[in-house]
C-alpha atoms as a PDB file:
ATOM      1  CA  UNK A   1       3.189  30.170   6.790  1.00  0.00           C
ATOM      2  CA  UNK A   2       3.167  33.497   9.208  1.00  0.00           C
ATOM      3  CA  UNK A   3       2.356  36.755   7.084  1.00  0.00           C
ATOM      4  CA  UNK A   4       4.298  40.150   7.997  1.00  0.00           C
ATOM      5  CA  UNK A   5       1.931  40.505  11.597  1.00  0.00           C
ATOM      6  CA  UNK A   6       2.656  37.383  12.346  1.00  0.00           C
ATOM      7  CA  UNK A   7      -0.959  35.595  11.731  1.00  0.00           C
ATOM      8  CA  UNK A   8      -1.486  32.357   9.484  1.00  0.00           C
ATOM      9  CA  UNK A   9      -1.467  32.279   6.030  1.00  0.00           C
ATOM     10  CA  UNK A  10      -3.688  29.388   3.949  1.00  0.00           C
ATOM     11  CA  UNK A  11      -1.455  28.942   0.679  1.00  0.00           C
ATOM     12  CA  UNK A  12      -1.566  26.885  -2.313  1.00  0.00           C
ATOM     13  CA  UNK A  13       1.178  25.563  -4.801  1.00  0.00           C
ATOM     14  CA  UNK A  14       1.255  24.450  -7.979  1.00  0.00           C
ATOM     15  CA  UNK A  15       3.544  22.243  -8.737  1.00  0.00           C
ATOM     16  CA  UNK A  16       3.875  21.273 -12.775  1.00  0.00           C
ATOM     17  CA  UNK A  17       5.043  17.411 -13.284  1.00  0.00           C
ATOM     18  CA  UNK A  18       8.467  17.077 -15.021  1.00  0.00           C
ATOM     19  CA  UNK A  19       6.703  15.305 -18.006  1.00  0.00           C
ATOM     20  CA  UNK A  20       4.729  18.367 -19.247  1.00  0.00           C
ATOM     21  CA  UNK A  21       7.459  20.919 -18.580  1.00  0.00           C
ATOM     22  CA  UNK A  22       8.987  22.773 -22.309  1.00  0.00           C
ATOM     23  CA  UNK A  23      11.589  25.127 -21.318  1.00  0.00           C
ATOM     24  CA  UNK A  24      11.280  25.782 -24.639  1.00  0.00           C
ATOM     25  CA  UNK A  25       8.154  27.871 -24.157  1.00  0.00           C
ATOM     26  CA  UNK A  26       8.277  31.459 -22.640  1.00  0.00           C
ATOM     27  CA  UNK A  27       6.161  33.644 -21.070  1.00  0.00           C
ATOM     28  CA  UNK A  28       4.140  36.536 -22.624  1.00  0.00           C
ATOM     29  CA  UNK A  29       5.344  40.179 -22.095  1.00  0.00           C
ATOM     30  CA  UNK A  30       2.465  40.775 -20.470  1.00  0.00           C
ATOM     31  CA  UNK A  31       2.753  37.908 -17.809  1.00  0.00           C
ATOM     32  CA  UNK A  32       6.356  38.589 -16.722  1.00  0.00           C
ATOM     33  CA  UNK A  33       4.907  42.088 -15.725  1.00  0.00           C
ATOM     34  CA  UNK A  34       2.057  40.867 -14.293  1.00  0.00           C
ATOM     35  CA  UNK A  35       4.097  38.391 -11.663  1.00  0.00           C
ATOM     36  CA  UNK A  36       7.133  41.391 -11.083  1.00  0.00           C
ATOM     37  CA  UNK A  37       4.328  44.053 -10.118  1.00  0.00           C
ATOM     38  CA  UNK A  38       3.001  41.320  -7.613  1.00  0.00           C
ATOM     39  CA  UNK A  39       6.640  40.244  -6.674  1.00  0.00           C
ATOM     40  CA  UNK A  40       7.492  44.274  -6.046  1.00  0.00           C
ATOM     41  CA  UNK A  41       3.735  44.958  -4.656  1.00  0.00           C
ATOM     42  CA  UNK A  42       4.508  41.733  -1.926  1.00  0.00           C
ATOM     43  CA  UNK A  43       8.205  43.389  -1.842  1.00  0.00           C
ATOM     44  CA  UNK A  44       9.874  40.060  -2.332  1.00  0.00           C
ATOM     45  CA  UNK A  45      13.627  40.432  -2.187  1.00  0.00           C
ATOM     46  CA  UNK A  46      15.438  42.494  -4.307  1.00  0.00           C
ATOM     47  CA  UNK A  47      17.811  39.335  -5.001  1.00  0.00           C
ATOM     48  CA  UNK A  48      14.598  37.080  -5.958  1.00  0.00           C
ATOM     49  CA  UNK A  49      13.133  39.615  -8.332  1.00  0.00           C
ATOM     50  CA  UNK A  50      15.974  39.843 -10.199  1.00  0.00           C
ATOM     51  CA  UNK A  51      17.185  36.489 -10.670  1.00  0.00           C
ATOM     52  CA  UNK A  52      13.691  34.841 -10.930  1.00  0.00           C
ATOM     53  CA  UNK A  53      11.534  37.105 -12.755  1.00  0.00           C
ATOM     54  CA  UNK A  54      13.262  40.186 -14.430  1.00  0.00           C
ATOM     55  CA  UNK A  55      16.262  37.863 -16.056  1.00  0.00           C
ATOM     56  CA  UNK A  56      13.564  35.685 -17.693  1.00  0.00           C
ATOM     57  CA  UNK A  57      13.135  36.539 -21.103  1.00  0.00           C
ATOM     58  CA  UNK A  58       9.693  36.967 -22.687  1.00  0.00           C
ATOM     59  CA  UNK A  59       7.844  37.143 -25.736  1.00  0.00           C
ATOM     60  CA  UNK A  60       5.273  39.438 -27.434  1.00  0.00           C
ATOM     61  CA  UNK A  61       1.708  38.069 -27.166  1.00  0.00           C
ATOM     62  CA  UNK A  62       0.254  37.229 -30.860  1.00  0.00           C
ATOM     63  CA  UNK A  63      -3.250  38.498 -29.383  1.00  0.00           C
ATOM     64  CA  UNK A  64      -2.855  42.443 -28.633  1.00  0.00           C
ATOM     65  CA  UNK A  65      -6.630  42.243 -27.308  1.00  0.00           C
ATOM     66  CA  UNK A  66      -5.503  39.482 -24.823  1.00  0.00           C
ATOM     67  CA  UNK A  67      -2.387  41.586 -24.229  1.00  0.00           C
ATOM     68  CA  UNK A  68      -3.749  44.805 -23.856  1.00  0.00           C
ATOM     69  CA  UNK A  69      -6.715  43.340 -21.577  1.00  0.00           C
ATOM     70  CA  UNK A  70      -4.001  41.699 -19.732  1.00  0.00           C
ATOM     71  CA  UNK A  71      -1.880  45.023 -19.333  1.00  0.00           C
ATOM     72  CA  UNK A  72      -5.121  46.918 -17.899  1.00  0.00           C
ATOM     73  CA  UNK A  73      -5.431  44.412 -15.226  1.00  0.00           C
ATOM     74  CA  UNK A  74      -1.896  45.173 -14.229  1.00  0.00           C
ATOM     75  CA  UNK A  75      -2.852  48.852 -13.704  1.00  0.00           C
ATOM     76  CA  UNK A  76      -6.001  48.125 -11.862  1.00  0.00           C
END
């Protein structure tokens, strides 16, 4: 992979296996914001970011410490 100047880029993937996949489960509040202010930060396309991460629905975290420590890494 070439980043924006044109030098190489070492990336990793994650890749889940089918077996352990619930699409039953969704992501925290917290989380979705976390990946769409790295999607906007990276200015991935307007397209992507809106099919892939702001039209996924999430869910309040149980934990507001965990959510709230989550949110202030956001803003850092």
């Amino acid at each position: 992979m070439l980043s924006p100047k044109g030098g190489e880029v070492v990336v990793c993937t994650y890749i889940a296996d089918a077996s352990f996949i619930d699409d039953s489960l969704q992501p925290y509040s917290w989380y979705k914001d976390f990946v769409l202010a790295g999607a906007e930060e990276h200015q991935l396309p307007p397209e992507y970011v809106e099919s892939c991460i702001r039209a996924v629905h999430a869910v309040g975290d149980p934990n507001p410490q965990r959510a709230q420590a989550s949110r202030a890494e956001i803003k850092a």
